[in-house]
C-alpha atoms as a PDB file:
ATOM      1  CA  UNK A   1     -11.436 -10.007  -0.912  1.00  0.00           C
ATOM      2  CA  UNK A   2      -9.263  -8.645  -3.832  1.00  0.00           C
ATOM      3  CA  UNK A   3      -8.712 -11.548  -6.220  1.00  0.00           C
ATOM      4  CA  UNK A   4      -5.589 -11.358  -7.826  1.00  0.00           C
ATOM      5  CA  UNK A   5      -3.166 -13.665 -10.421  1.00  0.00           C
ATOM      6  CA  UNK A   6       0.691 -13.929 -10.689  1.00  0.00           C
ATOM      7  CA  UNK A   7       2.481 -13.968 -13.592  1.00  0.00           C
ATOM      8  CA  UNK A   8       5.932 -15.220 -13.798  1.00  0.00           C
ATOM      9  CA  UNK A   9       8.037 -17.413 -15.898  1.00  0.00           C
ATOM     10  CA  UNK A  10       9.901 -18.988 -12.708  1.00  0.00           C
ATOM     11  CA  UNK A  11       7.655 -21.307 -10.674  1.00  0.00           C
ATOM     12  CA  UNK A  12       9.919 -20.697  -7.795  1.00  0.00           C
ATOM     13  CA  UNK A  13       8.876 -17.179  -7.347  1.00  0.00           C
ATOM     14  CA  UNK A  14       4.944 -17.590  -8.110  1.00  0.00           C
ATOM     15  CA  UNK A  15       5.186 -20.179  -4.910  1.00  0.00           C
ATOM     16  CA  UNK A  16       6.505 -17.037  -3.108  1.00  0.00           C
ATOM     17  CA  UNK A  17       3.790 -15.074  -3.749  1.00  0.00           C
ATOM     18  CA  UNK A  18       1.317 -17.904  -2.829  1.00  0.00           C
ATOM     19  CA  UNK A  19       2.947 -18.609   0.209  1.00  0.00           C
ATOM     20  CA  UNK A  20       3.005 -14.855   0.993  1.00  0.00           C
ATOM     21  CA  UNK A  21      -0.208 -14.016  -0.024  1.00  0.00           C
ATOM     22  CA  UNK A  22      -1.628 -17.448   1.856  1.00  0.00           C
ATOM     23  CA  UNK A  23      -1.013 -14.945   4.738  1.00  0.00           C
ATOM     24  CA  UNK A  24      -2.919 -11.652   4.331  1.00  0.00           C
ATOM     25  CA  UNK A  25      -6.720 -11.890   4.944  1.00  0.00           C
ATOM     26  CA  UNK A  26      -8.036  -9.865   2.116  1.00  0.00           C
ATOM     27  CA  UNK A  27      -6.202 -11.419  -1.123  1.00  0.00           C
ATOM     28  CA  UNK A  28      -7.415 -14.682  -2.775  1.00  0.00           C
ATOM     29  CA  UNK A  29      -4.759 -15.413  -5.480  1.00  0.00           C
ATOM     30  CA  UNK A  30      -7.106 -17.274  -7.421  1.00  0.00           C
ATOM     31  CA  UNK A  31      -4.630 -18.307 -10.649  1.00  0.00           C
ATOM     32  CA  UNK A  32      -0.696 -17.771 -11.231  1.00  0.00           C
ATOM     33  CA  UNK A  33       0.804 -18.188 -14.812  1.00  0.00           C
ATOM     34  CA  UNK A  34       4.036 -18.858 -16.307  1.00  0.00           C
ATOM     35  CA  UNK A  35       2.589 -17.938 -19.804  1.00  0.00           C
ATOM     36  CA  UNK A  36       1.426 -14.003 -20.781  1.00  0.00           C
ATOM     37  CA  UNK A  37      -0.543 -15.690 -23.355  1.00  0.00           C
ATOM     38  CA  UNK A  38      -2.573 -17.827 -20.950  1.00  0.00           C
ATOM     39  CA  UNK A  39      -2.713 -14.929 -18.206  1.00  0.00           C
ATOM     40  CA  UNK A  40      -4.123 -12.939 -21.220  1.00  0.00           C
ATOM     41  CA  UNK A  41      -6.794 -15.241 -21.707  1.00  0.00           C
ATOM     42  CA  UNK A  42      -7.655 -15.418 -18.381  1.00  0.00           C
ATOM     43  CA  UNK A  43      -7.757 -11.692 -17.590  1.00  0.00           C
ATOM     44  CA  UNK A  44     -10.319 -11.870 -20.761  1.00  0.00           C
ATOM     45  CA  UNK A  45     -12.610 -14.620 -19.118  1.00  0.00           C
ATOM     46  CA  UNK A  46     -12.597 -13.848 -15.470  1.00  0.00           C
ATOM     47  CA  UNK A  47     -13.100 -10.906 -12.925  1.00  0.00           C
ATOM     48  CA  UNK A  48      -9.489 -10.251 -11.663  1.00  0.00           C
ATOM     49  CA  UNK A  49      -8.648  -6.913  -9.059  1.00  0.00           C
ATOM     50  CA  UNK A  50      -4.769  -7.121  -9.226  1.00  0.00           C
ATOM     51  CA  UNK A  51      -1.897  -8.690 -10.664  1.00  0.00           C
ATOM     52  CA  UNK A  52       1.679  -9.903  -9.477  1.00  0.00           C
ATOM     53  CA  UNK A  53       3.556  -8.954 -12.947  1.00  0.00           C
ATOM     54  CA  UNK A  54       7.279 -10.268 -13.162  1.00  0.00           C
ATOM     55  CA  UNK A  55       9.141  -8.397 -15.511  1.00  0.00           C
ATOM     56  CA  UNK A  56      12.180 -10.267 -17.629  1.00  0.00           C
ATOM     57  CA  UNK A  57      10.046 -13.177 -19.025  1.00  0.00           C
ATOM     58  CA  UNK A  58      11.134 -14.681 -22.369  1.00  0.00           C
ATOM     59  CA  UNK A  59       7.573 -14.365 -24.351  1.00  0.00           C
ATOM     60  CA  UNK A  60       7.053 -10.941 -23.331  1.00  0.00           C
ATOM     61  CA  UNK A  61       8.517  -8.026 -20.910  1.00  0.00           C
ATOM     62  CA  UNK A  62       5.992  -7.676 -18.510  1.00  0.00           C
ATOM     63  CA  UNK A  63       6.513  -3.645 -19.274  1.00  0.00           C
ATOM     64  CA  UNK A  64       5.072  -4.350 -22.483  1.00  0.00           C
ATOM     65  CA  UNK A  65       2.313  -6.813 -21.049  1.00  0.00           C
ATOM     66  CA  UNK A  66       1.077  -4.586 -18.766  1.00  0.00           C
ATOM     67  CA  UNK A  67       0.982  -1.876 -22.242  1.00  0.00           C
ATOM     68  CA  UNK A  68      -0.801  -4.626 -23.826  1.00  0.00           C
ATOM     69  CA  UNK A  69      -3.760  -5.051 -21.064  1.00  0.00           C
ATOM     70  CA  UNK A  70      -4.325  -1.002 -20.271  1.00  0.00           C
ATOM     71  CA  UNK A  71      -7.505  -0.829 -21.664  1.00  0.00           C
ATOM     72  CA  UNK A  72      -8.627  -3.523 -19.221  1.00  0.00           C
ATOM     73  CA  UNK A  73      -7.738  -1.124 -16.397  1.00  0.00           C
ATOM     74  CA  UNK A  74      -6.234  -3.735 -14.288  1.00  0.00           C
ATOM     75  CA  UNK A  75      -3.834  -2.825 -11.274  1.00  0.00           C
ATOM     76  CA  UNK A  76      -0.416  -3.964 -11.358  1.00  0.00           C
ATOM     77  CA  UNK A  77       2.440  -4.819  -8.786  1.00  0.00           C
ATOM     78  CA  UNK A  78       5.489  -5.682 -10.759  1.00  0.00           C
ATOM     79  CA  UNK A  79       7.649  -8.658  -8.882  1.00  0.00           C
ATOM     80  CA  UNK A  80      11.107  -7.831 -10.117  1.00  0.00           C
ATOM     81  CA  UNK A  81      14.838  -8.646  -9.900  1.00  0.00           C
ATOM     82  CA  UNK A  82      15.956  -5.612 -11.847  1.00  0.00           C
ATOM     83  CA  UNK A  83      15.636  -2.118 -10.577  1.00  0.00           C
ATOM     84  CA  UNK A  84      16.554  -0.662 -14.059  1.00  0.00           C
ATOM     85  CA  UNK A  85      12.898  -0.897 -14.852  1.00  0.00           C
ATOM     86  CA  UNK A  86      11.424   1.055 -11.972  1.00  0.00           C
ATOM     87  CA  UNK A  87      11.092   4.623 -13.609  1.00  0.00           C
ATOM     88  CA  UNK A  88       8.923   2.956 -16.322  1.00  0.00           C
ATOM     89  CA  UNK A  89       6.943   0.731 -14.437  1.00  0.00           C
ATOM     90  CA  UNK A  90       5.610   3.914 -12.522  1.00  0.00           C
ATOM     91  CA  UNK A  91       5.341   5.751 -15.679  1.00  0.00           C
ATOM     92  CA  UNK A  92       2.556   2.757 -16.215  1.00  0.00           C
ATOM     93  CA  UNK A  93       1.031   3.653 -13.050  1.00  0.00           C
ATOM     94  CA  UNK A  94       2.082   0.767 -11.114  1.00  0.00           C
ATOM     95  CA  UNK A  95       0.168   0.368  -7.818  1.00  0.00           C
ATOM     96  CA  UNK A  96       4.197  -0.872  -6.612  1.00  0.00           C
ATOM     97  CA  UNK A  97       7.417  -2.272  -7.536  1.00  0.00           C
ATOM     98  CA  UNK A  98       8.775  -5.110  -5.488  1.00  0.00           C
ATOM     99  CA  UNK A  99      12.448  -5.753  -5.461  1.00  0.00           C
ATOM    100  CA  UNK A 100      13.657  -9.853  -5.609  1.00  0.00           C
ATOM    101  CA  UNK A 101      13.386 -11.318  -3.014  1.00  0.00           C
ATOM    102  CA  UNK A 102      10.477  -9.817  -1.635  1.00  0.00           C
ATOM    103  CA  UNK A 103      10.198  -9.754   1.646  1.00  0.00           C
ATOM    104  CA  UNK A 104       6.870 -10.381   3.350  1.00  0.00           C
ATOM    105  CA  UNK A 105       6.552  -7.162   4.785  1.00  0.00           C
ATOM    106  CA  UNK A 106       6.897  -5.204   1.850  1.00  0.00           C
ATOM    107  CA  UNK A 107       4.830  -7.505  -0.074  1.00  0.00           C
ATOM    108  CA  UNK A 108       1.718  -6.960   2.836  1.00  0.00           C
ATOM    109  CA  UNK A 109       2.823  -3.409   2.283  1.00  0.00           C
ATOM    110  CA  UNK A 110       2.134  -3.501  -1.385  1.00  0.00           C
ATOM    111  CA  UNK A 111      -1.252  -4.958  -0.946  1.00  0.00           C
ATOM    112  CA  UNK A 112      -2.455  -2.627   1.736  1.00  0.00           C
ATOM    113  CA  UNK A 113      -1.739  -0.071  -0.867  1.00  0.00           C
ATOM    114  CA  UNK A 114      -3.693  -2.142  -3.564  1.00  0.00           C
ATOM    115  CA  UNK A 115      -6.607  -2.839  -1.052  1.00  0.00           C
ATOM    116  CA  UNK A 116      -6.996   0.904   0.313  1.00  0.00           C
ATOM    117  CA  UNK A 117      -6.788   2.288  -3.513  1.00  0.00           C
ATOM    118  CA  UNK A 118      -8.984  -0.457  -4.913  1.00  0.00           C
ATOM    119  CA  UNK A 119     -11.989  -1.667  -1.964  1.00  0.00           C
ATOM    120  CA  UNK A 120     -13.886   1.914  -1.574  1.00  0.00           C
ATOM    121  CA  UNK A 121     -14.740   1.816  -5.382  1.00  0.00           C
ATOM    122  CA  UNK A 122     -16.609  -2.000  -4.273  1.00  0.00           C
ATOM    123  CA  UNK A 123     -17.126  -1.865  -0.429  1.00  0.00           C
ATOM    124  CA  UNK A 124     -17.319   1.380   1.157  1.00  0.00           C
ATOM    125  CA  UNK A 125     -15.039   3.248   3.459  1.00  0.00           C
ATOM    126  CA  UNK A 126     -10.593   2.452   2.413  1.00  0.00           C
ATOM    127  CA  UNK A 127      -9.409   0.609   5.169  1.00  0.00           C
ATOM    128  CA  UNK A 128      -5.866  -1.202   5.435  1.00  0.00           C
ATOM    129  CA  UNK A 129      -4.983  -4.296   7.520  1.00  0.00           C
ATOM    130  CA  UNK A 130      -2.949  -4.806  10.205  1.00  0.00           C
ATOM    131  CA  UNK A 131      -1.517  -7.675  12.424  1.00  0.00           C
ATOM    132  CA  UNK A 132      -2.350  -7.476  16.191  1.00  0.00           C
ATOM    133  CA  UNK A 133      -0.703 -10.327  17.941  1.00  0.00           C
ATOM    134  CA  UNK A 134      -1.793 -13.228  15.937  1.00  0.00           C
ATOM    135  CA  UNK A 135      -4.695 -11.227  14.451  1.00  0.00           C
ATOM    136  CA  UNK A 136      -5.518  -9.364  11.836  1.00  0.00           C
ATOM    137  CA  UNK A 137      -7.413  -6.122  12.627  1.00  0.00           C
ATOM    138  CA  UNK A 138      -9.192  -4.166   9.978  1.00  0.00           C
ATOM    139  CA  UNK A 139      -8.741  -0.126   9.792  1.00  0.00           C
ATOM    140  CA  UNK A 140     -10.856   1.995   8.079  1.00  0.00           C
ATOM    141  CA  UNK A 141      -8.604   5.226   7.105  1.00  0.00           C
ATOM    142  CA  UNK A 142     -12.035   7.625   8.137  1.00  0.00           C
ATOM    143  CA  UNK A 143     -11.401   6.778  11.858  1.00  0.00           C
ATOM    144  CA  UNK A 144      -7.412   7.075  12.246  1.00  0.00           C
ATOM    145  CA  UNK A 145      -6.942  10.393  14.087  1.00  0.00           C
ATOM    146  CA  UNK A 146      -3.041   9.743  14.397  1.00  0.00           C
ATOM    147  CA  UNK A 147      -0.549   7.436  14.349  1.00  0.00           C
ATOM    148  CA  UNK A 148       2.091   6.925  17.156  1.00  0.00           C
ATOM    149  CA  UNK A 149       5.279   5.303  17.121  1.00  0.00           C
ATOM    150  CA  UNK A 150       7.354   3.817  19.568  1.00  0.00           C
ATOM    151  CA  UNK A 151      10.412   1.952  18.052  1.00  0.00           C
ATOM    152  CA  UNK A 152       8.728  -0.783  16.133  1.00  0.00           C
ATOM    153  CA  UNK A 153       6.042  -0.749  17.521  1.00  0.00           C
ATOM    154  CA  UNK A 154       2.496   1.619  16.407  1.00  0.00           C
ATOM    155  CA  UNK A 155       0.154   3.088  18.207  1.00  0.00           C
ATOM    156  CA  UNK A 156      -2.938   3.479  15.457  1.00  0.00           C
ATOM    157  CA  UNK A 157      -5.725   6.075  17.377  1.00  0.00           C
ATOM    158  CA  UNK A 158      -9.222   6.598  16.562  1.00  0.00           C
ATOM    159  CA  UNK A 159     -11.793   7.961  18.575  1.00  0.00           C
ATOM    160  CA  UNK A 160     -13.114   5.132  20.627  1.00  0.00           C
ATOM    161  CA  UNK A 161     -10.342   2.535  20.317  1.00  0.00           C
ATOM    162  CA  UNK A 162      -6.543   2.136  20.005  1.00  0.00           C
ATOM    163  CA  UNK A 163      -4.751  -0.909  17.953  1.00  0.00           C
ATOM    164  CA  UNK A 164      -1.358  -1.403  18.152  1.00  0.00           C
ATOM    165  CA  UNK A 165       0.766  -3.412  15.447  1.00  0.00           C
ATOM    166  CA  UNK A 166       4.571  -4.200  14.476  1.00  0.00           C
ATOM    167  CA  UNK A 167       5.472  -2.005  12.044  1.00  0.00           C
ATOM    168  CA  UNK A 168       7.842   1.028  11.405  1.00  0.00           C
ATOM    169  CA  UNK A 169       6.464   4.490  10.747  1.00  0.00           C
ATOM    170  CA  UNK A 170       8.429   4.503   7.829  1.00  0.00           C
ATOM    171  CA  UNK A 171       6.376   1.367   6.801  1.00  0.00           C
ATOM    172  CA  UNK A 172       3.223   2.603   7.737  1.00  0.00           C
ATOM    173  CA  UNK A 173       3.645   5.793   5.669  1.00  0.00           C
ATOM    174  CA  UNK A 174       4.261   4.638   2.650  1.00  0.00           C
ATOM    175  CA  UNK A 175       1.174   2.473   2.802  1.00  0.00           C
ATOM    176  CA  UNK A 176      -1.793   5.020   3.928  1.00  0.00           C
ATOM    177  CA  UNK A 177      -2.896   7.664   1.095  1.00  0.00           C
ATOM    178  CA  UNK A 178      -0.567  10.872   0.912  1.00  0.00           C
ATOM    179  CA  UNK A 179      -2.974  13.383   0.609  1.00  0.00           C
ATOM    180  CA  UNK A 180      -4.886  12.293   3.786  1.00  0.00           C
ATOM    181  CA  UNK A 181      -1.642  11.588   6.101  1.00  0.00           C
ATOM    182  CA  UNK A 182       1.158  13.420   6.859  1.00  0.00           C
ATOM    183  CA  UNK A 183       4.059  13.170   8.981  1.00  0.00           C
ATOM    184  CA  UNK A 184       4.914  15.837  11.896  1.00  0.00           C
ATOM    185  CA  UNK A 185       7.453  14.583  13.866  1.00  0.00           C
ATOM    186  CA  UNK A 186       9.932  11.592  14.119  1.00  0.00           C
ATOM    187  CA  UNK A 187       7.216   9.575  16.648  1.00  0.00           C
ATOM    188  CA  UNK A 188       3.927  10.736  14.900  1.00  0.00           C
ATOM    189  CA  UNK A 189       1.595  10.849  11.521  1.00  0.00           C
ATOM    190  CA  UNK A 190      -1.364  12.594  11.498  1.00  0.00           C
ATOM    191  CA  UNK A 191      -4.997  12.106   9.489  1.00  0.00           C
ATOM    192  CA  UNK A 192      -4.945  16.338   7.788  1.00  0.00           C
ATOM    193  CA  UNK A 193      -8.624  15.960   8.471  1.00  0.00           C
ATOM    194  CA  UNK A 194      -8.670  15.552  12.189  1.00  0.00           C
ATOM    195  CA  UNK A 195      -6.238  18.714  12.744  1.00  0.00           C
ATOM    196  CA  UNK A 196      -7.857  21.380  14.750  1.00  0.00           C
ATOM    197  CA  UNK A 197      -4.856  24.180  15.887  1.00  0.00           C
ATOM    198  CA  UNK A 198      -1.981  24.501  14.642  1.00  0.00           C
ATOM    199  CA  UNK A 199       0.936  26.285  17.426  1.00  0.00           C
ATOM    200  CA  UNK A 200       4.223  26.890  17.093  1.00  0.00           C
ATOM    201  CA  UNK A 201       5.412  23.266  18.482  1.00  0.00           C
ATOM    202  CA  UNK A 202       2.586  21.339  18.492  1.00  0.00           C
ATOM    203  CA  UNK A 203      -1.244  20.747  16.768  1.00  0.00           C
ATOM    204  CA  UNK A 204      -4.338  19.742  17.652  1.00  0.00           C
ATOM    205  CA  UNK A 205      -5.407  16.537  16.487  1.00  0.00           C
ATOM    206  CA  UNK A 206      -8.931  15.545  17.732  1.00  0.00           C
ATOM    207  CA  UNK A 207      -8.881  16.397  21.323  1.00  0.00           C
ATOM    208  CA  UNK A 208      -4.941  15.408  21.632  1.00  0.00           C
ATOM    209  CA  UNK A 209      -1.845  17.681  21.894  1.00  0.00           C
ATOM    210  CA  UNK A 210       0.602  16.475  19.310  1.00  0.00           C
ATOM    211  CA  UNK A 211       4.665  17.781  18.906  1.00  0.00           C
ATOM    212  CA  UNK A 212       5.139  19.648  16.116  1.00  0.00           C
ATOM    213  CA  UNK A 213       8.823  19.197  15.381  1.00  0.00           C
ATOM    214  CA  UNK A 214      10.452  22.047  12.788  1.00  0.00           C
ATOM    215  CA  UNK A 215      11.322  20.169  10.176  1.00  0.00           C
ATOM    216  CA  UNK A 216       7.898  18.795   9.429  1.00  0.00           C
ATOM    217  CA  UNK A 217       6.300  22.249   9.778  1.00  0.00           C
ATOM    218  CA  UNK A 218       6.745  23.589   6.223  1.00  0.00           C
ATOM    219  CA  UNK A 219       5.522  20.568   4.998  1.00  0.00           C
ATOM    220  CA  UNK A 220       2.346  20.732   6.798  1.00  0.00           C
ATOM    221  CA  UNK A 221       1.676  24.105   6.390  1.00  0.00           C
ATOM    222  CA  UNK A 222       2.091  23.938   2.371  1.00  0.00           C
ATOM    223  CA  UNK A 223      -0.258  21.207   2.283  1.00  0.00           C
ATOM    224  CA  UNK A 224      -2.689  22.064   4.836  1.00  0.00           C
ATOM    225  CA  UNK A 225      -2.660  25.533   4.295  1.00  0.00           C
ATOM    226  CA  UNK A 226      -1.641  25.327   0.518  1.00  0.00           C
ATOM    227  CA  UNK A 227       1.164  27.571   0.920  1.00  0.00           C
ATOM    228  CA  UNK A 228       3.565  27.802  -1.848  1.00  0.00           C
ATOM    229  CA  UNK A 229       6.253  25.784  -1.578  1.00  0.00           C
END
């Protein structure tokens, strides 16, 4: 579990976040806060993994807070209405930047992110989550060969099992690790590692035939290859 606390000066939007993250199996928000100064304290006192960090609050931007708390090292999401402060909230290395009002999805998307960055330094292997039917399936990132899509629908493949989940590639690449997953072609991402051949209009992934389509292939052959760009 990644135990994380919420900070935000609107009590409407911290039950958001609760109610979302009531949802997704690996995050215990243990605490929110409508106070920096009491979040502060806390984050002195207790073990906390990630934080839910609005950003307009009237004691303190929560650009500034999360300036404040960097030698803590501790992850943040910022929860935001205002996309002016995007730029700089990356510039502070923000694990994400969620738009008001946050849709669930994105939010789940956001803390797959935070649990695939954050878990293998505790637990092991990064793995993300993903709903199968009513059911949450765990994936550990080592075992994806490649990813198929089929509308909204994916197709996750590893060697000895396949799990299938609502979600759109576009989704689903923006949450696994960019320098272990790549996209080939409209229907399909691929795990660099489990490449074999690479032909004119397709690759080898595994013991599977993928389509290569054109437009993906100087991408993929500057990264795998580390052609110049």
């Amino acid at each position: 579990m990644l135990d994380a606390i919420a900070i935000d000066d609107e009590p409407a939007a911290l039950e958001v976040l609760r109610r979302y993250a009531d949802k997704v199996p690996f995050l215990n928000l243990t605490h929110t806060f409508v106070s920096t100064t009491d979040a502060l304290a806390h984050l002195h006192a207790r073990r906390v993994d990630l934080l839910f960090l609005d950003i307009q609050m009237p004691d303190l931007l929560g650009t500034d807070f999360a300036r404040l708390i960097a030698p803590l090292q501790k992850p943040v999401i910022f929860t935001t209405a205002w996309a002016d402060y995007a730029v700089e909230g990356f510039t502070l290395q923000a694990l994400d930047y969620l738009l008001k009002p946050i849709e669930f999805g994105r939010f789940l998307q956001a803390c797959n992110r935070a649990y695939a960055q954050l878990m293998p330094q505790r637990d092991g292997p990064a793995g993300i989550f993903v709903k199968d039917g009513y059911d949450w399936i765990r994936v550990n990132l080592d075992d994806v060969l490649y990813i198929q899509s089929d509308t909204n629908l994916l197709f996750i493949h590893e060697p000895n099992r396949q799990v299938c989940t609502r979600m759109t590639i576009a989704d689903m690449l923006a949450t696994l690790p960019p320098d272990q997953f790549i996209r080939v072609h409209k229907s399909y991402i691929v795990a660099l590692k489990a490449i074999r051949r690479i032909e004119r209009h397709q690759l080898t992934v595994g013991n599977v035939t993928i389509p290569l389509a054109g437009s993906y292939r100087d991408a993929l052959e500057q990264r795998l290859l580390r052609k110049p760009g």
